[in-house]
Protein backbone atom coordinates (compact mmCIF):
# COMPACT_ATOMS: atom_id res chain seq x y z
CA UNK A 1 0.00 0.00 0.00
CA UNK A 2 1.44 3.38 -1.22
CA UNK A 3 0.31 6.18 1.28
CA UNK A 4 1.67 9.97 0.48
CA UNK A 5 0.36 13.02 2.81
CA UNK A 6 0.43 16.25 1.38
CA UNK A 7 1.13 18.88 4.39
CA UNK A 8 3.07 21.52 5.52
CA UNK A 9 4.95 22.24 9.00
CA UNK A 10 1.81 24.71 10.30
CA UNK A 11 -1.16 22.52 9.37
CA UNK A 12 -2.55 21.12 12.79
CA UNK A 13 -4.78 18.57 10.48
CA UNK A 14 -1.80 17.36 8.48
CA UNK A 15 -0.10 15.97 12.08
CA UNK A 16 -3.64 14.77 13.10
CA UNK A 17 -3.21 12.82 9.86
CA UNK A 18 0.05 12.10 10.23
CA UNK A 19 -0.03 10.89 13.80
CA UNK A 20 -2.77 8.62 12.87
CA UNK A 21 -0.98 6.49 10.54
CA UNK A 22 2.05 6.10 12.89
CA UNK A 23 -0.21 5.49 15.68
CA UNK A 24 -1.17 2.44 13.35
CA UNK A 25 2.31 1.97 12.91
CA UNK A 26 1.49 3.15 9.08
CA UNK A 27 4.56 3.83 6.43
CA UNK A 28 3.47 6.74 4.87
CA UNK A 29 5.33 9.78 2.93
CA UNK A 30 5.40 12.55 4.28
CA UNK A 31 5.74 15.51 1.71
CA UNK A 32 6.42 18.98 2.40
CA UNK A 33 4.42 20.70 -0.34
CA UNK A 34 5.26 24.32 1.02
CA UNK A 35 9.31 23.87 0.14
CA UNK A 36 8.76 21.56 -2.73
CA UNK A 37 6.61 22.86 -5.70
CA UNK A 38 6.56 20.13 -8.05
CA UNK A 39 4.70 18.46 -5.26
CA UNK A 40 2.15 21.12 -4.74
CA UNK A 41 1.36 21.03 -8.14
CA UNK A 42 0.84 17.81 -8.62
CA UNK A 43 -1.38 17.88 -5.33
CA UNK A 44 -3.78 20.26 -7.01
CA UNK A 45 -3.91 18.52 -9.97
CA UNK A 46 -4.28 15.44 -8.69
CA UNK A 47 -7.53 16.42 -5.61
CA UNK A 48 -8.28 19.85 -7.19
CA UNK A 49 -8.00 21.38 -3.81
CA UNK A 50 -4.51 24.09 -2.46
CA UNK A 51 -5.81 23.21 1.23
CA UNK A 52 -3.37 20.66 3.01
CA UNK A 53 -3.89 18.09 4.48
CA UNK A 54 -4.03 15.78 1.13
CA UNK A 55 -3.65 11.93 1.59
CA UNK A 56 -3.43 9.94 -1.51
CA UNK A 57 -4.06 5.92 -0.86
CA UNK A 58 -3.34 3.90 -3.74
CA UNK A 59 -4.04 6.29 -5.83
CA UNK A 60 -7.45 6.87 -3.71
CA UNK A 61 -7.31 10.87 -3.02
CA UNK A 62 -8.97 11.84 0.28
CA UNK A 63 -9.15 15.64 1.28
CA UNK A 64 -8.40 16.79 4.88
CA UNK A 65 -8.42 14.09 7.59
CA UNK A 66 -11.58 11.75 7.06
CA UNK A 67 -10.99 9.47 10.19
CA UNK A 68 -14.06 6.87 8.59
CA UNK A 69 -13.11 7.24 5.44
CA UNK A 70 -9.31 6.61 6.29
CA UNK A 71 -10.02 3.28 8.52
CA UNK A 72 -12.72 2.04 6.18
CA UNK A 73 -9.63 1.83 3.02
CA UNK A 74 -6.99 0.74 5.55
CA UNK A 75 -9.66 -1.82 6.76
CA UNK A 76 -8.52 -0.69 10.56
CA UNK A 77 -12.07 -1.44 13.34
CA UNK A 78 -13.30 1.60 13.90
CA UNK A 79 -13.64 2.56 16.84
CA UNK A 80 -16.31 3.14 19.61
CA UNK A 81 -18.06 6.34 20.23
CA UNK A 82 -16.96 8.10 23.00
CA UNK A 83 -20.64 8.23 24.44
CA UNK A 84 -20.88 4.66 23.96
CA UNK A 85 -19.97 2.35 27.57
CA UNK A 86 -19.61 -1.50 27.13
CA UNK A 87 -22.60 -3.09 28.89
């Protein structure tokens, strides 16, 4: 599984993202798309979006951090509502 995030140093939703995957013990790449412009463009081309955090699964592009939609592709449990107490 190829896994790239899109982010920059001041985005608090790219380390959400980022933190995620290692707290799934993930491999992702991490790329810096405010020092490296090639990447930035190819961001925007690829989502249509200049906003950060980008993660591209796969090919799969997924805007800003989708916690759902992120465990439903990496098949991870979801996991249980914080209002919700086990019986």
């Amino acid at each position: 599984m190829n896994i790239k995030v899109y982010s920059t140093p001041g985005c608090p939703w790219c380390n959400v993202a980022k933190d995620f995957f290692k707290s799934h013990d993930i491999d992702f790449e991490d790329i810096d798309v405010s020092v490296d412009q090639k990447a930035a463009e190819e961001m925007i081309k690829k989502s249509g979006q200049m906003g950060v955090p980008v993660i591209e699964i796969d090919n799969e592009i997924i805007v800003g951090f989708n916690k759902p939609v992120l465990e439903e592709i990496l098949g991870i449990n979801k996991t249980i509502n914080e209002g919700e107490k086990d019986a």
